[in-house]
C-alpha atoms as a PDB file:
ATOM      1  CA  UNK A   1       5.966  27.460  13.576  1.00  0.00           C
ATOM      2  CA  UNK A   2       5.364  25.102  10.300  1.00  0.00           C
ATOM      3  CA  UNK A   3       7.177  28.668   8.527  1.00  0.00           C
ATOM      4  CA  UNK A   4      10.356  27.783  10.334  1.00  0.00           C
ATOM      5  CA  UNK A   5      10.184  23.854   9.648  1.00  0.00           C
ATOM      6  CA  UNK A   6      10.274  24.935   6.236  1.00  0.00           C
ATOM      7  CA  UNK A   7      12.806  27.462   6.482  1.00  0.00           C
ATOM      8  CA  UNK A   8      15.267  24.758   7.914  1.00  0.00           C
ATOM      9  CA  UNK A   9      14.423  22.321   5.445  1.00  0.00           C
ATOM     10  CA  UNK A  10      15.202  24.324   2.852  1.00  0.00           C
ATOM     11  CA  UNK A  11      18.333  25.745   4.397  1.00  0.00           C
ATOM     12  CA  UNK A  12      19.128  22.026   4.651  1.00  0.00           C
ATOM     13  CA  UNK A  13      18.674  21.491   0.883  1.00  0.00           C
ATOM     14  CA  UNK A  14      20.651  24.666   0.045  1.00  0.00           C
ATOM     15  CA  UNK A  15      23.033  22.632   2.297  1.00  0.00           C
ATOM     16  CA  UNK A  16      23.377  19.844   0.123  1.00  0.00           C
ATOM     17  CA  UNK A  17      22.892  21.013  -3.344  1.00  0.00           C
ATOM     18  CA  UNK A  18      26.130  23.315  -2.773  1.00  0.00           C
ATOM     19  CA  UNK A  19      27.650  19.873  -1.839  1.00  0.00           C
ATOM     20  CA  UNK A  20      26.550  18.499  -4.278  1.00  0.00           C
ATOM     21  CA  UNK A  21      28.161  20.949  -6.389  1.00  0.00           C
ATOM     22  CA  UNK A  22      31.514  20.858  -4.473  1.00  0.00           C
ATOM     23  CA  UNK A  23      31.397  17.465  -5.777  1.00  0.00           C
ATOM     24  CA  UNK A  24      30.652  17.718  -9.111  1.00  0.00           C
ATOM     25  CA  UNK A  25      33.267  20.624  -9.312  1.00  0.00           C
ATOM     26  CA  UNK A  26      35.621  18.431  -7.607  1.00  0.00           C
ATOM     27  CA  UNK A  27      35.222  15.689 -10.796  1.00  0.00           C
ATOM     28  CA  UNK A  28      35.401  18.048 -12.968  1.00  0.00           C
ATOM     29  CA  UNK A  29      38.362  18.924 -11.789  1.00  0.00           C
ATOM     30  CA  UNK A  30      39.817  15.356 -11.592  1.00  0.00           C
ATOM     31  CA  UNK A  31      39.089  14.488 -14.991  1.00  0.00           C
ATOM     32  CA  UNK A  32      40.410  17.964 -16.358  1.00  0.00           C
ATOM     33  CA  UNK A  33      43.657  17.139 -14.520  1.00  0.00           C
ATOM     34  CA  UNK A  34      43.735  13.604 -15.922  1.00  0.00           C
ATOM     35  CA  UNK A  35      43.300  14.549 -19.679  1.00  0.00           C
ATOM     36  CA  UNK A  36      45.899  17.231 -19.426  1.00  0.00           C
ATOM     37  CA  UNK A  37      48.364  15.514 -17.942  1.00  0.00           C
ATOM     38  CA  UNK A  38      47.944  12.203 -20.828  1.00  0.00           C
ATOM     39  CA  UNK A  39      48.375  15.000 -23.254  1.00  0.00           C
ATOM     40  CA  UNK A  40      52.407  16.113 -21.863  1.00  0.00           C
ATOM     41  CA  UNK A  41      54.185  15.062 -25.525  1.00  0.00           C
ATOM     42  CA  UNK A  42      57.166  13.435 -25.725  1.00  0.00           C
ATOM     43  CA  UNK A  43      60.841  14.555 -24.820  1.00  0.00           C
ATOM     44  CA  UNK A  44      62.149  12.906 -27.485  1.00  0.00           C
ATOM     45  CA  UNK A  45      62.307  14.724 -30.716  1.00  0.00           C
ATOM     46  CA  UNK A  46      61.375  11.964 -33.575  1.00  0.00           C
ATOM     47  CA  UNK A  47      63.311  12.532 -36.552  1.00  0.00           C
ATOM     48  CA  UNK A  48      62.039  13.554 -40.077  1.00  0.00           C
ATOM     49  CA  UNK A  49      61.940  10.185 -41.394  1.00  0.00           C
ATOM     50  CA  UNK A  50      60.294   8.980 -38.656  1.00  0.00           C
ATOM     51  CA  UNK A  51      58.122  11.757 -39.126  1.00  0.00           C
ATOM     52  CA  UNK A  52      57.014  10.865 -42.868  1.00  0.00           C
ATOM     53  CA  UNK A  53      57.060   7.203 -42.110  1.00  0.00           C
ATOM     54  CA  UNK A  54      54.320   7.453 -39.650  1.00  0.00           C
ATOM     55  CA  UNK A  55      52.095  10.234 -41.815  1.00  0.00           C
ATOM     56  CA  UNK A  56      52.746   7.375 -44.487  1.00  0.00           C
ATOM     57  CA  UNK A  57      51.445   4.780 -42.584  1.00  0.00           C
ATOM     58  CA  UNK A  58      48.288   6.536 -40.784  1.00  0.00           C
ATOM     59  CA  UNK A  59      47.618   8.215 -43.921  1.00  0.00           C
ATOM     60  CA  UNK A  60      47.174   4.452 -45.787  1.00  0.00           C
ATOM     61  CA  UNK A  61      44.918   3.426 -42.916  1.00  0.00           C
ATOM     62  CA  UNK A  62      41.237   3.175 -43.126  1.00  0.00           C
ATOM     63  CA  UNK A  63      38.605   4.621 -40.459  1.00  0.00           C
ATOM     64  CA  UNK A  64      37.143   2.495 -37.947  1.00  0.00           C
ATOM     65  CA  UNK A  65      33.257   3.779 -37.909  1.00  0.00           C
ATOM     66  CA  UNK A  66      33.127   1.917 -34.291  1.00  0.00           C
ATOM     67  CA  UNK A  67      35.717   4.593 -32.824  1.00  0.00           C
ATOM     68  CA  UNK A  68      34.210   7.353 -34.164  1.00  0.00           C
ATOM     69  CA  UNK A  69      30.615   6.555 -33.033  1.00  0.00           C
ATOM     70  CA  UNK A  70      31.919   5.407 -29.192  1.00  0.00           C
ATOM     71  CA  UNK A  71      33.702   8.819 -28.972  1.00  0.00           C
ATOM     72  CA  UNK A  72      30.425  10.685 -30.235  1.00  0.00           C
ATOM     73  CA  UNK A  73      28.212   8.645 -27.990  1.00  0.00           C
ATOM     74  CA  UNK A  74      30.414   9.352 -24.844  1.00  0.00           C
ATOM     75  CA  UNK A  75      30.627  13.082 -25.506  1.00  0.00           C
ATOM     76  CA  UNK A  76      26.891  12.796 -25.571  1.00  0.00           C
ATOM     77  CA  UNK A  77      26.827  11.095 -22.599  1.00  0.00           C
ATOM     78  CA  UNK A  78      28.576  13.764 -20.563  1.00  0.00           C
ATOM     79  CA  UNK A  79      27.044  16.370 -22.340  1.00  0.00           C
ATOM     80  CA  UNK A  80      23.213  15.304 -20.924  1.00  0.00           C
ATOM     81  CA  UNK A  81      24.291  14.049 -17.169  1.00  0.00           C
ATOM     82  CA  UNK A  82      26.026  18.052 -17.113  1.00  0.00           C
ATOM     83  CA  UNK A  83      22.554  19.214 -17.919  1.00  0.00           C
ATOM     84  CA  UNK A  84      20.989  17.493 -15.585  1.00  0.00           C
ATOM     85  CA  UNK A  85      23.382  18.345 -13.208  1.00  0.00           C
ATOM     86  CA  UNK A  86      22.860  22.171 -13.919  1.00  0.00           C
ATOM     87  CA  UNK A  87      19.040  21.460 -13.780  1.00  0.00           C
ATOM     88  CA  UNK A  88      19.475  20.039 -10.392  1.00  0.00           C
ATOM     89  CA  UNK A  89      21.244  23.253  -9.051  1.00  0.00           C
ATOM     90  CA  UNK A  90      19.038  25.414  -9.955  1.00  0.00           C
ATOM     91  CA  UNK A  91      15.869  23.985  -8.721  1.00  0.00           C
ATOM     92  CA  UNK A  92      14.741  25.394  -5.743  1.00  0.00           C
ATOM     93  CA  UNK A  93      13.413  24.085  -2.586  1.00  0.00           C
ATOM     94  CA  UNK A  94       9.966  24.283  -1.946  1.00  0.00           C
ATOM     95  CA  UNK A  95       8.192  23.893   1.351  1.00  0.00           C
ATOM     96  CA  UNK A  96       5.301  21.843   1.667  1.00  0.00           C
ATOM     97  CA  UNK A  97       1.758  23.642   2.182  1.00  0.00           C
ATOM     98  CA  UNK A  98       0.218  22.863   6.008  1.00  0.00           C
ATOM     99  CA  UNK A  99      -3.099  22.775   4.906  1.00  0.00           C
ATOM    100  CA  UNK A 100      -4.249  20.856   7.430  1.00  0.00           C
ATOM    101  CA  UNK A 101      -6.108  22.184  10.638  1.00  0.00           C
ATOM    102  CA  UNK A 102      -5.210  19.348  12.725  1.00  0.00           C
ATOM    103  CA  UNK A 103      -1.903  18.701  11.845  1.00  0.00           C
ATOM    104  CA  UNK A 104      -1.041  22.553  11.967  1.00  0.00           C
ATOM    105  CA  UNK A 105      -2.825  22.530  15.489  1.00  0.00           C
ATOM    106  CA  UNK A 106      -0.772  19.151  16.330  1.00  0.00           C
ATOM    107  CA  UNK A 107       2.445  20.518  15.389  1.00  0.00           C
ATOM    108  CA  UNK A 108       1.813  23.913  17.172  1.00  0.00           C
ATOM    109  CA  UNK A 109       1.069  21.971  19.861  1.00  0.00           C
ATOM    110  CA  UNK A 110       4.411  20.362  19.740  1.00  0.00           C
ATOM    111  CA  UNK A 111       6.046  23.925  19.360  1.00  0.00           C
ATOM    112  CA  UNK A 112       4.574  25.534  22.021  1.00  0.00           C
ATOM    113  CA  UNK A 113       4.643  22.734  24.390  1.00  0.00           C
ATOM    114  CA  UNK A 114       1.112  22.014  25.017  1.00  0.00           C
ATOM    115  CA  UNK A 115      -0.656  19.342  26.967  1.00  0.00           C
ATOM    116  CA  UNK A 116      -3.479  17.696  25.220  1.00  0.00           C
ATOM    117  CA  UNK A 117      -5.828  18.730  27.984  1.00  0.00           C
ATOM    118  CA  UNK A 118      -4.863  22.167  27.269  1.00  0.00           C
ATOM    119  CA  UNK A 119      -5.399  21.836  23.360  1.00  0.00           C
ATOM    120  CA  UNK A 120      -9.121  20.732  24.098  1.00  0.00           C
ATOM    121  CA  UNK A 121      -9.745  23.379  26.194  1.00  0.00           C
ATOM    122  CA  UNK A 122      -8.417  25.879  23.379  1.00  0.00           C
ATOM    123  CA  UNK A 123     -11.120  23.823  20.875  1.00  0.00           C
ATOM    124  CA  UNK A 124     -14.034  24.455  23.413  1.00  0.00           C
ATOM    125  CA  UNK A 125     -13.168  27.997  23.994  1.00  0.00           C
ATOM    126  CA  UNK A 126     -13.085  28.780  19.929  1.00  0.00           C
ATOM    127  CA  UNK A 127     -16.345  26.787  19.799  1.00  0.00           C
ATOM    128  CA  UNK A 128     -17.817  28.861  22.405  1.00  0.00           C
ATOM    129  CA  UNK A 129     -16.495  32.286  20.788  1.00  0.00           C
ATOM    130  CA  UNK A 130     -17.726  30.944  17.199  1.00  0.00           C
ATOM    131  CA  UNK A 131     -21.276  30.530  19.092  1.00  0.00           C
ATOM    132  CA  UNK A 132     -21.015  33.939  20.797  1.00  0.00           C
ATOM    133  CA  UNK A 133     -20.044  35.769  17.238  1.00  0.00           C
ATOM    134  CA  UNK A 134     -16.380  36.326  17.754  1.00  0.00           C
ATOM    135  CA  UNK A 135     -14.350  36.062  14.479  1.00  0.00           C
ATOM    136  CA  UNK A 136     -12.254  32.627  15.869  1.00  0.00           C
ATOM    137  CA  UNK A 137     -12.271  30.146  13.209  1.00  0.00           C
ATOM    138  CA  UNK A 138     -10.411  27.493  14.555  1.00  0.00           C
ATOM    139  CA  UNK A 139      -8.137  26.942  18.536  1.00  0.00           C
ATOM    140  CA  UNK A 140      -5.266  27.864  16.023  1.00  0.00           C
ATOM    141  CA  UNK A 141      -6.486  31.377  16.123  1.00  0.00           C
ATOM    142  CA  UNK A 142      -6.856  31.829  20.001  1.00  0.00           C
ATOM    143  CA  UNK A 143      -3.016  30.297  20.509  1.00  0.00           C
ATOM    144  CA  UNK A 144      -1.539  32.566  17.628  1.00  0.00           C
ATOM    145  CA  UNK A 145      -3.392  35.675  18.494  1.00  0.00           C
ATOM    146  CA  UNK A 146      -3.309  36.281  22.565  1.00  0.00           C
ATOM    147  CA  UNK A 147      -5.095  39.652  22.338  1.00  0.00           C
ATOM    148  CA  UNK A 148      -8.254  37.601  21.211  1.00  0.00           C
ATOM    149  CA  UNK A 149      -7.880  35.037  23.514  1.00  0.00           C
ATOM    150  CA  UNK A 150      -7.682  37.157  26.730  1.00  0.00           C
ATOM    151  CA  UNK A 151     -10.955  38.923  24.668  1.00  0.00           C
ATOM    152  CA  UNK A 152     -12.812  35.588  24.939  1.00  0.00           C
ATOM    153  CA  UNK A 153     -12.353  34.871  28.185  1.00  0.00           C
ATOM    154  CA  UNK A 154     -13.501  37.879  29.609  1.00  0.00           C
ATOM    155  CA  UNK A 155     -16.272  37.818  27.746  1.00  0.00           C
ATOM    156  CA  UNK A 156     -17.457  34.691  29.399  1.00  0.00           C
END
């Protein structure tokens, strides 16, 4: 029963990673749309003297180191939160181990829809089975295996 708990929460994260994706694609998307659209030129032809005057006048100009750096440091920027992104996909969910006999027993309990009166007497018949020499390690046993349980109880 702790198997399907598991199986739904990772269905649940394979729920929410796609939209997570959906999202990101979505941005991508936006911003893709934005930088196209700022890059439409002009409709207005300049003319060639206009043309020389401004290569004359950028061409005089000095860099600004500032600029340069910002623009490197942003393209960095968006370079690692993609990776991370991408790293976030494609990690799996992993269920959590029930290693627990109590809790698994609590839980199955839960499942199954069993009384705690009903739980103890599963405990005292796979204490009295242990004593007898039947393989029954635990009450988990006699509720997941009914073959063994109806075995136990005719042996007493």
């Amino acid at each position: 029963m702790s198997y399907m708990n598991a199986e739904c929460r990772m269905r649940n994260a394979e729920r929410t990673s796609a939209a997570r994706c959906a999202g990101a694609r979505l941005l991508l998307l936006t911003c893709a749309f934005c930088i196209l659209t700022s890059a439409i030129p002009a409709l207005a032809s300049p003319t060639q003297e206009e043309v020389f005057k401004s290569i004359n006048e950028n061409v005089g100009e000095s860099v600004d180191g500032t600029k340069v750096l910002a623009i490197a440091a942003a393209a960095a920027g968006i370079t690692i939160i993609l990776v991370l992104f991408n790293r976030r996909q494609t990690r799996q969910a992993v269920p959590t181990a029930l290693n627990h006999q109590g809790k698994l027993l609590r839980e199955l309990m839960k499942t199954a829809g069993l009384k705690p009166a009903e739980a103890r007497q599963l405990k005292v018949l796979a204490e009295q089975a242990a004593a007898a020499g039947e393989p029954v390690e635990s009450a988990v046993t006699l509720l997941l295996c009914p073959s063994l349980m109806k075995k136990v109880k005719e042996s007493q």
